[in-house]
PDB file of N, CA and C in Angstrom:
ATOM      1  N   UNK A   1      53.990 100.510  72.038  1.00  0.00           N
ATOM      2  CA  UNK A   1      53.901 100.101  73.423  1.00  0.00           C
ATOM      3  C   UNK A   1      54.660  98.794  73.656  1.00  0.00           C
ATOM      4  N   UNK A   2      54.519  97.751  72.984  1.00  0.00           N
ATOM      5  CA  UNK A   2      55.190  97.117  72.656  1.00  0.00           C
ATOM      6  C   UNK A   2      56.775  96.588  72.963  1.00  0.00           C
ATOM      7  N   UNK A   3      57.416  97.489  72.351  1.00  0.00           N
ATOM      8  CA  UNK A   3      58.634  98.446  72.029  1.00  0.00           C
ATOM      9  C   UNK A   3      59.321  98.305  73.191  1.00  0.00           C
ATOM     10  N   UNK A   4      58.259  99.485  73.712  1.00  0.00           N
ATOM     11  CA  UNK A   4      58.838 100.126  75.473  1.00  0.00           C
ATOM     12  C   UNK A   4      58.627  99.142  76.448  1.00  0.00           C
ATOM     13  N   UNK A   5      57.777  98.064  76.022  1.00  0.00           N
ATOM     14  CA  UNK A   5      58.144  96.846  77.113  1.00  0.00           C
ATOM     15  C   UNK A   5      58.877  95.895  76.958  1.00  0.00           C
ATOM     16  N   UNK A   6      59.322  96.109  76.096  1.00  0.00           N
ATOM     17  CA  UNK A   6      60.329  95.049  75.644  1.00  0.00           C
ATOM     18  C   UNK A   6      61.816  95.536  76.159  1.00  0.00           C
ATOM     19  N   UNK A   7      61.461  96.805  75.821  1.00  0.00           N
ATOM     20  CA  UNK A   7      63.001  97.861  76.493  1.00  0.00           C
ATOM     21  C   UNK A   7      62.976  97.817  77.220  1.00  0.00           C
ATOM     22  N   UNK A   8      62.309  97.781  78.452  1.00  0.00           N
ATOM     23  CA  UNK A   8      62.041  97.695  80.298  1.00  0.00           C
ATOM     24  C   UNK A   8      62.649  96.159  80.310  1.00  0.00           C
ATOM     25  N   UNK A   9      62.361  95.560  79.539  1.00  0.00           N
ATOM     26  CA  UNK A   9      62.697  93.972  79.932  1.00  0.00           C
ATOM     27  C   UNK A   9      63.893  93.659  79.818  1.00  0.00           C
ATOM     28  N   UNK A  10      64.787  94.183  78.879  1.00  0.00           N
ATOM     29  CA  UNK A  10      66.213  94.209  78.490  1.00  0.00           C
ATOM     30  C   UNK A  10      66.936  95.197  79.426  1.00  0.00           C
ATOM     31  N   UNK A  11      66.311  96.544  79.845  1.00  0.00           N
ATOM     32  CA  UNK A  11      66.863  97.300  80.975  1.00  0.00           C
ATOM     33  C   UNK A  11      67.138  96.542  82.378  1.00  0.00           C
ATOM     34  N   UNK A  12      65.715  96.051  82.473  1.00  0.00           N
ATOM     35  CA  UNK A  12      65.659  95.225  83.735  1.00  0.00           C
ATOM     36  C   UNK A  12      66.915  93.836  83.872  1.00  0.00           C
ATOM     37  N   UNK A  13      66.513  92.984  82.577  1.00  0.00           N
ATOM     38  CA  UNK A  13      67.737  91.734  82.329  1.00  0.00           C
ATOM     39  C   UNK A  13      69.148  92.226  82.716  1.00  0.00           C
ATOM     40  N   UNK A  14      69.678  93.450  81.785  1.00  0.00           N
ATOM     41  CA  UNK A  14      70.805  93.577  81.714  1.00  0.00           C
ATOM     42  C   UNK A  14      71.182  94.353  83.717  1.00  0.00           C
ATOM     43  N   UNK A  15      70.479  95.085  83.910  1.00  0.00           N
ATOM     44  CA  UNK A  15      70.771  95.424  85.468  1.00  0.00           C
ATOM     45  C   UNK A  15      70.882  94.331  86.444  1.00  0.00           C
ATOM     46  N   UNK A  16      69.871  93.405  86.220  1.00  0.00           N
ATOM     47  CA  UNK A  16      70.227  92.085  86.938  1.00  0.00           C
ATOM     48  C   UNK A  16      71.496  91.345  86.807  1.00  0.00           C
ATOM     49  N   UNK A  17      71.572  91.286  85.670  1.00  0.00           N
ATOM     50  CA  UNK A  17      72.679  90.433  85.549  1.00  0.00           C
ATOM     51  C   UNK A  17      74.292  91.331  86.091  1.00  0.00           C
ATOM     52  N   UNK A  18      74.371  92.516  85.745  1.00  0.00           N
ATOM     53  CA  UNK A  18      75.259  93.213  86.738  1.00  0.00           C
ATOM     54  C   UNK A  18      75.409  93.196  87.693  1.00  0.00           C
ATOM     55  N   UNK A  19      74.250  93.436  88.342  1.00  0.00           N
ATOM     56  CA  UNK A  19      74.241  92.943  89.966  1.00  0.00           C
ATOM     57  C   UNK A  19      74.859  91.554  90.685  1.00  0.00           C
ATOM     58  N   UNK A  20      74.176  90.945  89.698  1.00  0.00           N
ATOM     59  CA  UNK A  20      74.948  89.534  90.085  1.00  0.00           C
ATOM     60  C   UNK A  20      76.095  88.964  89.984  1.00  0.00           C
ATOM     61  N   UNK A  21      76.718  89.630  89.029  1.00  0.00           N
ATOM     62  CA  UNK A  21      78.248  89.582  88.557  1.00  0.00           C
ATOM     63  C   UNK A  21      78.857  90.596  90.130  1.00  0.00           C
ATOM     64  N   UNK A  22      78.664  91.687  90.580  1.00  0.00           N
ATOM     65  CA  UNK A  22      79.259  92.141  91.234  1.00  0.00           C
ATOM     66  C   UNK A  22      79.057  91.444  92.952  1.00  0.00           C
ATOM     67  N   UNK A  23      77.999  90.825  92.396  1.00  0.00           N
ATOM     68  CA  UNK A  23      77.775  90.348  93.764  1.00  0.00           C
ATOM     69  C   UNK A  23      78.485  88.869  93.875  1.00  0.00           C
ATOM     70  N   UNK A  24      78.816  88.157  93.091  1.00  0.00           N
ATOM     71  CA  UNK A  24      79.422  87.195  92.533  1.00  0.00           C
ATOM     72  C   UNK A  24      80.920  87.406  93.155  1.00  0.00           C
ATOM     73  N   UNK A  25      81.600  88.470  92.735  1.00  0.00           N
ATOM     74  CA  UNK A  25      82.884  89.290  92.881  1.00  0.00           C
ATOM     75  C   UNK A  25      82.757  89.344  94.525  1.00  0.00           C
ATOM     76  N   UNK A  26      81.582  89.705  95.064  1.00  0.00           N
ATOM     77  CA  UNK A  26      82.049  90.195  96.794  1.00  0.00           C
ATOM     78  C   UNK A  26      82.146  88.792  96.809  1.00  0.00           C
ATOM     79  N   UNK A  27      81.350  87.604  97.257  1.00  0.00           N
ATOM     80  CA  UNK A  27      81.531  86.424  97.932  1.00  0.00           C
ATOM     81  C   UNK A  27      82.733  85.900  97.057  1.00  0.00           C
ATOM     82  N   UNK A  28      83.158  86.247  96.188  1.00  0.00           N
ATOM     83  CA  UNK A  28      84.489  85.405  95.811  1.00  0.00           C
ATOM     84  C   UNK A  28      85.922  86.042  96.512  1.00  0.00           C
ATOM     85  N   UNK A  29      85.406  87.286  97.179  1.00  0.00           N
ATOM     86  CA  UNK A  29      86.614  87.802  97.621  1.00  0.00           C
ATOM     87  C   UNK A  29      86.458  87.214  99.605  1.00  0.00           C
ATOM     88  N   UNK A  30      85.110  87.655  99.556  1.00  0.00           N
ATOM     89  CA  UNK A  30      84.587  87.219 100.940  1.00  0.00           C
ATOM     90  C   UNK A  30      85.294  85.906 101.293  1.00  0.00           C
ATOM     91  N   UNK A  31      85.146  85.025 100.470  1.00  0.00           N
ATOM     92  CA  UNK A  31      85.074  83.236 100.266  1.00  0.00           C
ATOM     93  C   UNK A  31      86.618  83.326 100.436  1.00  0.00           C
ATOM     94  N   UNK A  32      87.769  83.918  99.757  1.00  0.00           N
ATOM     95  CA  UNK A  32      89.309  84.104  99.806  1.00  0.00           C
ATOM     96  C   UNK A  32      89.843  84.771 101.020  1.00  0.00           C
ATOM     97  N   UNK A  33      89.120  86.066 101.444  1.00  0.00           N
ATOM     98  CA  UNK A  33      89.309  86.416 102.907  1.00  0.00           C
ATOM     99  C   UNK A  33      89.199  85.641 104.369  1.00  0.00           C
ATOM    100  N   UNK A  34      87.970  84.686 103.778  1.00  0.00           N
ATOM    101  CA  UNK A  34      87.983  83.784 104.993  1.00  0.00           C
ATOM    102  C   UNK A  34      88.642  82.820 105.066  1.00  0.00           C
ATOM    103  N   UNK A  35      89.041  82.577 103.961  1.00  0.00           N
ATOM    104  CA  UNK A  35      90.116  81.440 103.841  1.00  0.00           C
ATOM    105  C   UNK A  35      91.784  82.321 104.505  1.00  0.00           C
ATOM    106  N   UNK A  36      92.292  83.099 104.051  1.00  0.00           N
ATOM    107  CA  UNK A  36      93.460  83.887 104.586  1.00  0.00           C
ATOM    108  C   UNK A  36      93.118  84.059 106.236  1.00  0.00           C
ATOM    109  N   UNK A  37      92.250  84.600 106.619  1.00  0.00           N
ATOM    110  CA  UNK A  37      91.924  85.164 107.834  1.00  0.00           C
ATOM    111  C   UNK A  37      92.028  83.836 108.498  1.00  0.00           C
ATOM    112  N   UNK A  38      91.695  82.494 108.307  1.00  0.00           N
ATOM    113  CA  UNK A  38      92.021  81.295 108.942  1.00  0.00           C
ATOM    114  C   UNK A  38      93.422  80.823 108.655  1.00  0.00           C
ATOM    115  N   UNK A  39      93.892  81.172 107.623  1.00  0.00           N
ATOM    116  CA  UNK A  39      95.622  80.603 107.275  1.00  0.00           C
ATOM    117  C   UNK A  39      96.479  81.488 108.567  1.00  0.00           C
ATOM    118  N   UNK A  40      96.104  82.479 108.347  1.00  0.00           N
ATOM    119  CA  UNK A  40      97.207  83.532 109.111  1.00  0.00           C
ATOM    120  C   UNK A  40      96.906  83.738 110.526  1.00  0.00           C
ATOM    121  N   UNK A  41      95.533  83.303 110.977  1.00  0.00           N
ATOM    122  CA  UNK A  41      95.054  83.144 112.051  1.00  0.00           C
ATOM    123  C   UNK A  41      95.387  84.959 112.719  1.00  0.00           C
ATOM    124  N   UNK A  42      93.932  85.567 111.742  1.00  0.00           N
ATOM    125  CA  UNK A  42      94.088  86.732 111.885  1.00  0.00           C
ATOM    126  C   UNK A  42      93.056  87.320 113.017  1.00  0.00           C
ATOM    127  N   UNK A  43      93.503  88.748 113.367  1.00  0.00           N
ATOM    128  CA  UNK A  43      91.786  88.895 114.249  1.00  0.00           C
ATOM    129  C   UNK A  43      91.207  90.121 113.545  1.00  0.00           C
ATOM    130  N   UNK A  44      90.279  90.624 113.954  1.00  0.00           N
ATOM    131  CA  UNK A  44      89.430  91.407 113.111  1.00  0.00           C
ATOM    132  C   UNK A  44      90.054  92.737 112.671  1.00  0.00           C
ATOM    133  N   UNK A  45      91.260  93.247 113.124  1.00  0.00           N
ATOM    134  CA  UNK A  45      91.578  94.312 112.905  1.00  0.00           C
ATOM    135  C   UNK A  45      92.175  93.911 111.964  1.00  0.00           C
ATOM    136  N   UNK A  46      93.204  92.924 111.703  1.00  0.00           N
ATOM    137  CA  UNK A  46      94.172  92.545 110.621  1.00  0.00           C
ATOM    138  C   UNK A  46      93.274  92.282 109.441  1.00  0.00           C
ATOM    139  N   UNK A  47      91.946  91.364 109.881  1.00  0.00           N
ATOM    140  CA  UNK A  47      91.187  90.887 108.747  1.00  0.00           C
ATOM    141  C   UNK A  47      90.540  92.249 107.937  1.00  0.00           C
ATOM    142  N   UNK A  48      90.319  93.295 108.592  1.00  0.00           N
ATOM    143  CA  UNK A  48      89.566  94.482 107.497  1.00  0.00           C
ATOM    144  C   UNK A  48      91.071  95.437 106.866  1.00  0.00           C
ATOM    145  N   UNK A  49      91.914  95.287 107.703  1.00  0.00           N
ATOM    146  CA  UNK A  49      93.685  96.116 106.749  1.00  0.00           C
ATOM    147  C   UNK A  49      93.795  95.211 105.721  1.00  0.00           C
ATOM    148  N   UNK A  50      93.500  93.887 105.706  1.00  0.00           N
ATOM    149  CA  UNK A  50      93.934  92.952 104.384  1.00  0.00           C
ATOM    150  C   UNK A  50      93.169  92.938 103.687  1.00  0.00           C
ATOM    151  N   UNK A  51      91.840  92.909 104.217  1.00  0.00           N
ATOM    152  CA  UNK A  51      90.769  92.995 102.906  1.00  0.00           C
ATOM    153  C   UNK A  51      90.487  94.111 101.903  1.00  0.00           C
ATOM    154  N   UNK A  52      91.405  95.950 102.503  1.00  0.00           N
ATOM    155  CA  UNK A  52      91.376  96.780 102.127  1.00  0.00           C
ATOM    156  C   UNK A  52      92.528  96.579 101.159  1.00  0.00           C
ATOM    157  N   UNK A  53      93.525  96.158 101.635  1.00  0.00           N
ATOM    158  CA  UNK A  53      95.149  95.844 101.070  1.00  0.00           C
ATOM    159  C   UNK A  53      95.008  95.244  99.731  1.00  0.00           C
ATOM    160  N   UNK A  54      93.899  94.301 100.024  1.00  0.00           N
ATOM    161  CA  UNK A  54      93.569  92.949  99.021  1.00  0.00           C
ATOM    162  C   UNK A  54      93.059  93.433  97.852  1.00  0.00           C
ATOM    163  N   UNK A  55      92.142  94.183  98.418  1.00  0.00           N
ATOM    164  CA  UNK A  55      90.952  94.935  96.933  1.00  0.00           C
ATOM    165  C   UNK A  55      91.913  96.116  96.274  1.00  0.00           C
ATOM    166  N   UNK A  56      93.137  96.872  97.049  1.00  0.00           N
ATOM    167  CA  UNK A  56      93.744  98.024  96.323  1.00  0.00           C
ATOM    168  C   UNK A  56      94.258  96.929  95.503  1.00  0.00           C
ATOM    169  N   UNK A  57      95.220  95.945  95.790  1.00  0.00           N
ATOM    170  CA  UNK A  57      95.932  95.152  94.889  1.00  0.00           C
ATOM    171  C   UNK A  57      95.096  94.629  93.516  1.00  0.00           C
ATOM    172  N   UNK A  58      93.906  94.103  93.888  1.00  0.00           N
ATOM    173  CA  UNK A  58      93.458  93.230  92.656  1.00  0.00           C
ATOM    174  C   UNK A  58      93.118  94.604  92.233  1.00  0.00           C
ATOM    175  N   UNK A  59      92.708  95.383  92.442  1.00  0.00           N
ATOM    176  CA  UNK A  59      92.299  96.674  91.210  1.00  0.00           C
ATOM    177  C   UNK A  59      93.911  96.679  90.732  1.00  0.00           C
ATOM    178  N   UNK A  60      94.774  97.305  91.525  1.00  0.00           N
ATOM    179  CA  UNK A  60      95.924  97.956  90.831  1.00  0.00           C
ATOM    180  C   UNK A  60      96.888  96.956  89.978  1.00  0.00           C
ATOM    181  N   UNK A  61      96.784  95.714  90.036  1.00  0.00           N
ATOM    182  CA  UNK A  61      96.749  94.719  89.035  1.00  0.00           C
ATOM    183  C   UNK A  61      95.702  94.399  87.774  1.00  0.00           C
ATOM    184  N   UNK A  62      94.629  94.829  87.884  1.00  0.00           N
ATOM    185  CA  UNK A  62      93.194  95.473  86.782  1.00  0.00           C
ATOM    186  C   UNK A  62      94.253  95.977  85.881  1.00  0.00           C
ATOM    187  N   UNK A  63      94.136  96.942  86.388  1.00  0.00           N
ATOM    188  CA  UNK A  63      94.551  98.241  85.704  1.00  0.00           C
ATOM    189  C   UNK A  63      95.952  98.069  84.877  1.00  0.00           C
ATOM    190  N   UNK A  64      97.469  97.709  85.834  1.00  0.00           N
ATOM    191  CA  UNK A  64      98.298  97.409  85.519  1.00  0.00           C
ATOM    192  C   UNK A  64      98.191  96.291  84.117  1.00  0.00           C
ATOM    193  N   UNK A  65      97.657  95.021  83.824  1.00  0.00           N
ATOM    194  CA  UNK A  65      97.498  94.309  83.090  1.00  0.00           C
ATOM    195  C   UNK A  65      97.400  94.814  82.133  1.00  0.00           C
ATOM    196  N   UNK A  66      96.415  96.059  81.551  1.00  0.00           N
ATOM    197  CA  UNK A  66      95.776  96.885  80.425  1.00  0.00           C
ATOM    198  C   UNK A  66      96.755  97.041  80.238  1.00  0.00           C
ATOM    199  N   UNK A  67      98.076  97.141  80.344  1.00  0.00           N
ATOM    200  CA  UNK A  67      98.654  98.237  79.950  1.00  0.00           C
ATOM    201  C   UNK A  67      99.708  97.546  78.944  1.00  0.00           C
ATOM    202  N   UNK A  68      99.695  98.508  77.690  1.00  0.00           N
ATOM    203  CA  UNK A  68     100.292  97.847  76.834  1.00  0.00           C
ATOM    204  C   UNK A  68     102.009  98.095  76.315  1.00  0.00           C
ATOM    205  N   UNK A  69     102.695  98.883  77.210  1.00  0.00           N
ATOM    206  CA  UNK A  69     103.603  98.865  77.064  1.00  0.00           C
ATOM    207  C   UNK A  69     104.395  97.750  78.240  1.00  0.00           C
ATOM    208  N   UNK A  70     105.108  96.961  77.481  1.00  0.00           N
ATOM    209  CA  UNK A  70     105.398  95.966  78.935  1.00  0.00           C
ATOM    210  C   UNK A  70     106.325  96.367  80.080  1.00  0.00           C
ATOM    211  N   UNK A  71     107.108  97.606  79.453  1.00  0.00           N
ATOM    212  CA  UNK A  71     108.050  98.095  80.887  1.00  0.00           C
ATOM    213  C   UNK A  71     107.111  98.679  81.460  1.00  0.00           C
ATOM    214  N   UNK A  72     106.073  99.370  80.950  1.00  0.00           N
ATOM    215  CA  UNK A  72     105.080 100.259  82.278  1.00  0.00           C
ATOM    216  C   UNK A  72     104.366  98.825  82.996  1.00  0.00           C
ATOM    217  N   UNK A  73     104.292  98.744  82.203  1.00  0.00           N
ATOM    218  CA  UNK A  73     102.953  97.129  82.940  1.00  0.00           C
ATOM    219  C   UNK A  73     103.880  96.408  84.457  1.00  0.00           C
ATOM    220  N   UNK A  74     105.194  96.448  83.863  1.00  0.00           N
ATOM    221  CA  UNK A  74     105.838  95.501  84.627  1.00  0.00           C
ATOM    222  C   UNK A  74     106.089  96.138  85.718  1.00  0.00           C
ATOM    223  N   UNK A  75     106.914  97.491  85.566  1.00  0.00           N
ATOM    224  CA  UNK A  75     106.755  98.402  86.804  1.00  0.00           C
ATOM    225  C   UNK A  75     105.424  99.019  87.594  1.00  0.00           C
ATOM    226  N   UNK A  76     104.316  98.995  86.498  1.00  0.00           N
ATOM    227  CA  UNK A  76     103.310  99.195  88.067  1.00  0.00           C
ATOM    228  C   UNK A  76     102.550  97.679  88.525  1.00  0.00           C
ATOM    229  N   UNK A  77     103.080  96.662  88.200  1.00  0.00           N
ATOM    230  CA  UNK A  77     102.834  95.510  88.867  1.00  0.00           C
ATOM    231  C   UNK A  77     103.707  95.372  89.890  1.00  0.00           C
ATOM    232  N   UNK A  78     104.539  95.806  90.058  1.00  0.00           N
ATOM    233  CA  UNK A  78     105.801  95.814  90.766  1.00  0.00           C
ATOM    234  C   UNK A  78     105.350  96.885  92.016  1.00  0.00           C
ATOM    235  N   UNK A  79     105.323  98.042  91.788  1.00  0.00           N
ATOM    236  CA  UNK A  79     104.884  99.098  92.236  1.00  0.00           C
ATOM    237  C   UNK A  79     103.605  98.896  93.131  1.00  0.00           C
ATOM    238  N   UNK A  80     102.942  98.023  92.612  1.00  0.00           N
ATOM    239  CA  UNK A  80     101.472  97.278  93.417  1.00  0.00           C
ATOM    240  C   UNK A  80     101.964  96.629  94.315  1.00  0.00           C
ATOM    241  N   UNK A  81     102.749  95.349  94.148  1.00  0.00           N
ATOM    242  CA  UNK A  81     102.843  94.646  94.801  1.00  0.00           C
ATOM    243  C   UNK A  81     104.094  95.219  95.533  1.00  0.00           C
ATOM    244  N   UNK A  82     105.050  95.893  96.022  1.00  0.00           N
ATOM    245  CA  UNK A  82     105.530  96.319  96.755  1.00  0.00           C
ATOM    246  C   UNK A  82     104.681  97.289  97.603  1.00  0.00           C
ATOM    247  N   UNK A  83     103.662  98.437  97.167  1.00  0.00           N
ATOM    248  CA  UNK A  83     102.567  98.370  97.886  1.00  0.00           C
ATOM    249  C   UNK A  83     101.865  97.714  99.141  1.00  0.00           C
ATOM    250  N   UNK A  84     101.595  97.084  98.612  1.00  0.00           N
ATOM    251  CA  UNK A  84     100.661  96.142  98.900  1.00  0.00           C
ATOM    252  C   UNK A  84     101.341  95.166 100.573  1.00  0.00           C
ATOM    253  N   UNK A  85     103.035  95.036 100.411  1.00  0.00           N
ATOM    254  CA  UNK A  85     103.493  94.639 101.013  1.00  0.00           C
ATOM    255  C   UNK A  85     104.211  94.989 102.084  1.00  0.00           C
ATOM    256  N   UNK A  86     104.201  96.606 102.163  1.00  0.00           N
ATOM    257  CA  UNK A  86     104.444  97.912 102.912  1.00  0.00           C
ATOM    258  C   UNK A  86     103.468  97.660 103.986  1.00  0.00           C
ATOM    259  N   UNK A  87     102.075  97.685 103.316  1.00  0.00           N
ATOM    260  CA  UNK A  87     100.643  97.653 104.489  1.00  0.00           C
ATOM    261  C   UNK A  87     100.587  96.589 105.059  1.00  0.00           C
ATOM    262  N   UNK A  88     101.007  95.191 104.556  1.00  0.00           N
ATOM    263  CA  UNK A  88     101.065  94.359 105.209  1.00  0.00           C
ATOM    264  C   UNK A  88     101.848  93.878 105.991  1.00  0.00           C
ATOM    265  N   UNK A  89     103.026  94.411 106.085  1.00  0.00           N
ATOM    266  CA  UNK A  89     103.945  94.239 107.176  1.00  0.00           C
ATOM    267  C   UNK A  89     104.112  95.104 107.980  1.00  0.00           C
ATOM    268  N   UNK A  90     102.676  95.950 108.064  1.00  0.00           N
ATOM    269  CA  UNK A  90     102.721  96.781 108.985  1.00  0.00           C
ATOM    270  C   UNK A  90     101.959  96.455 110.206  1.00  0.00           C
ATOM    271  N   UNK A  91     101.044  95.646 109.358  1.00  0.00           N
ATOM    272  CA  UNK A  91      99.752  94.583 110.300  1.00  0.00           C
ATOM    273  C   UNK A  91      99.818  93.580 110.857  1.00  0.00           C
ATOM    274  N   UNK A  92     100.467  92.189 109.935  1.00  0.00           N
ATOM    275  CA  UNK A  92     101.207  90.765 110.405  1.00  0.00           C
ATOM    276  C   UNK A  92     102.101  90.944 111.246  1.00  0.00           C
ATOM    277  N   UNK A  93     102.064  90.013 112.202  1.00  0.00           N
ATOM    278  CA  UNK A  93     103.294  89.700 112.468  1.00  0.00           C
ATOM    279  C   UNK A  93     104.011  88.993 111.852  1.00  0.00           C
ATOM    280  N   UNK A  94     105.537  88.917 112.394  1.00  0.00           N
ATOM    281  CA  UNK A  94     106.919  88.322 111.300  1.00  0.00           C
ATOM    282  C   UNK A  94     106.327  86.793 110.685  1.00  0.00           C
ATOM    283  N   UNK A  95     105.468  85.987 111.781  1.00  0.00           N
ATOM    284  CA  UNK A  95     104.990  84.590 111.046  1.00  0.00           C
ATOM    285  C   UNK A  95     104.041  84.997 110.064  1.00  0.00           C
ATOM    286  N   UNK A  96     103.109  85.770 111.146  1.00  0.00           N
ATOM    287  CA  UNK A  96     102.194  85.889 109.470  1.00  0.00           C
ATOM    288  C   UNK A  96     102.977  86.537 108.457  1.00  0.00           C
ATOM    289  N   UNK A  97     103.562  86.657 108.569  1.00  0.00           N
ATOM    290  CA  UNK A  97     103.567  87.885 107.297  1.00  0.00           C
ATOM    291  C   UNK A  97     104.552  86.805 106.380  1.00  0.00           C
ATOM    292  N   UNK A  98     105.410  85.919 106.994  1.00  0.00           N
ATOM    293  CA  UNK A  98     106.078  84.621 106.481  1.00  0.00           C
ATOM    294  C   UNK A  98     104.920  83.794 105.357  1.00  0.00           C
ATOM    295  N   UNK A  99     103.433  83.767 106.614  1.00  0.00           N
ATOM    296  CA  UNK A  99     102.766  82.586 105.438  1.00  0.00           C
ATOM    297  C   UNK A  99     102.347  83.906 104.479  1.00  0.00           C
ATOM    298  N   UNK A 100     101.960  84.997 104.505  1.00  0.00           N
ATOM    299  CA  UNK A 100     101.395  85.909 103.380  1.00  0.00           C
ATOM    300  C   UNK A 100     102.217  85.774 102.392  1.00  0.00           C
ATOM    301  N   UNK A 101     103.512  86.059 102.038  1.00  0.00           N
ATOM    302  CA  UNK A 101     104.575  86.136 101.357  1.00  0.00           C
ATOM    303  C   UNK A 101     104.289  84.820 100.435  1.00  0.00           C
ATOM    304  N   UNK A 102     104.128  83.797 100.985  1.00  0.00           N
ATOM    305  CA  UNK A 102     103.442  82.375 100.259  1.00  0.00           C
ATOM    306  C   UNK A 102     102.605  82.628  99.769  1.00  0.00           C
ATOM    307  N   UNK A 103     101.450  82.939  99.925  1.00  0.00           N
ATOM    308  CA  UNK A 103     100.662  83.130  99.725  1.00  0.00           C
ATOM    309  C   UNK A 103     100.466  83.503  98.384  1.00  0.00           C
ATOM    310  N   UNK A 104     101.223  84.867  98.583  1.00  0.00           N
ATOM    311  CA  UNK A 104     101.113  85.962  97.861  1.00  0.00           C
ATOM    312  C   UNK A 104     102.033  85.742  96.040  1.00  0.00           C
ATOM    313  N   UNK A 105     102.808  85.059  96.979  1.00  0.00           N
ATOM    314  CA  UNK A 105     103.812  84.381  95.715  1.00  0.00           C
ATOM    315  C   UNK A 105     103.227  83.019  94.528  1.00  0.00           C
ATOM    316  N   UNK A 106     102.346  82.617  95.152  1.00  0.00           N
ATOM    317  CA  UNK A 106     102.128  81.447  95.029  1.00  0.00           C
ATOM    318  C   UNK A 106     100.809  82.137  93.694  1.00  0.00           C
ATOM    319  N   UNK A 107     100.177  82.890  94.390  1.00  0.00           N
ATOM    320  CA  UNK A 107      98.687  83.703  93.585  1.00  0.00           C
ATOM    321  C   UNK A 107      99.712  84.556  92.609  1.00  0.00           C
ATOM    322  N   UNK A 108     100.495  84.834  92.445  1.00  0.00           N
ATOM    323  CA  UNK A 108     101.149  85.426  91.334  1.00  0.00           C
ATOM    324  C   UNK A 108     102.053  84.630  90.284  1.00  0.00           C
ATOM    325  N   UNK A 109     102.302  83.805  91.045  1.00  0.00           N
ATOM    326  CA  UNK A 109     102.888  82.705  90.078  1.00  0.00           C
ATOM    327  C   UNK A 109     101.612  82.061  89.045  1.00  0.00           C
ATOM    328  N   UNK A 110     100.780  81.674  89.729  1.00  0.00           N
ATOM    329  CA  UNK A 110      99.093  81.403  88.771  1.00  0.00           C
ATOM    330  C   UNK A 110      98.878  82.140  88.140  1.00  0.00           C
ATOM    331  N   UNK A 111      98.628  83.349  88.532  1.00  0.00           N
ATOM    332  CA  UNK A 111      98.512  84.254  87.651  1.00  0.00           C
ATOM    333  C   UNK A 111      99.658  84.850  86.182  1.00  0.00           C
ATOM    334  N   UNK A 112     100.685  83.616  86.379  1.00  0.00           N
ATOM    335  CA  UNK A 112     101.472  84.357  85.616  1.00  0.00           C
ATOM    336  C   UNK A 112     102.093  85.763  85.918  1.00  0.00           C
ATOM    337  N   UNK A 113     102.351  86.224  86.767  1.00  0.00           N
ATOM    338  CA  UNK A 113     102.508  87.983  87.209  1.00  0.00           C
ATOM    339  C   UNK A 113     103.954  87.783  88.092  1.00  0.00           C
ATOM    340  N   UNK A 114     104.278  86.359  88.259  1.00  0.00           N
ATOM    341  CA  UNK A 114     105.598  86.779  88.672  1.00  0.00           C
ATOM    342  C   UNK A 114     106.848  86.974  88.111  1.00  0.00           C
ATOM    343  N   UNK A 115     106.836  87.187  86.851  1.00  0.00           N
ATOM    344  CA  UNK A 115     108.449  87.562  86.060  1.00  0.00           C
ATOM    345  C   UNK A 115     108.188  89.058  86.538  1.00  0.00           C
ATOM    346  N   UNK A 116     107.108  89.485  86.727  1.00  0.00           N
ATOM    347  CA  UNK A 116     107.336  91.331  86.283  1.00  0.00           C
ATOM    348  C   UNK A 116     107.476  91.782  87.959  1.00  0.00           C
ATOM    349  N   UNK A 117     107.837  91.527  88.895  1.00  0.00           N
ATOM    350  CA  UNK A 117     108.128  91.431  90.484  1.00  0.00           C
ATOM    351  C   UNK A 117     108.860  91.089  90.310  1.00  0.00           C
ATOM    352  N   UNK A 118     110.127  90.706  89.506  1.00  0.00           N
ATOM    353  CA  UNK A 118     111.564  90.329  90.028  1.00  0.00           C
ATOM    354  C   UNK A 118     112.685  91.163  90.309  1.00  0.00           C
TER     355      UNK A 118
END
């Protein structure tokens, strides 16, 4: 009996702590959206196309990273972020889409991810 409560307790720990990690992940994206949505001086329609735009990118950069051949890696980082920049210049206008490009350049340069976009 013992045992099995001890296992409920580690079931329970480890589910919590997932939760919180993912929930961690929304307000850190939340916290970056509201920051963009004030740079670009967006309105609500632009703000939910970018936040959709935003989350395909950071996954398809996930994913891309794994990858261990560096010409594939480099071309679907490339492939993302040309993506990524299709939808958004479909939404911004020519200024916004001027500061996104900063933006956007600037978060890939940190990241190290801009040799493989050239």
């Amino acid at each position: 009996m013992k045992k099995f409560i001890l296992s409920l307790v580690a079931v329970f720990a480890v589910s919590v702590s997932s939760f919180a990690a993912v929930d961690n992940d929304v307000k850190t994206l939340n916290n970056k959206m509201n920051k963009m949505e004030s740079y670009l001086q967006m309105d609500g329609y632009q703000t939910s196309v970018m936040t959709g735009a935003t989350m395909k990118l950071q996954d398809a950069l996930q994913q891309a990273i794994l990858e261990t051949n560096e010409e594939t890696k480099a071309q679907e980082i490339k492939k993302a972020v040309e993506k990524n920049l299709k939808q958004t210049s479909r939404v911004l206008s020519m200024d916004q889409y001027k500061r996104y490009l900063r933006v956007l350049n600037s978060t890939l340069q940190n990241a190290g991810l801009n040799e493989y976009t050239r």
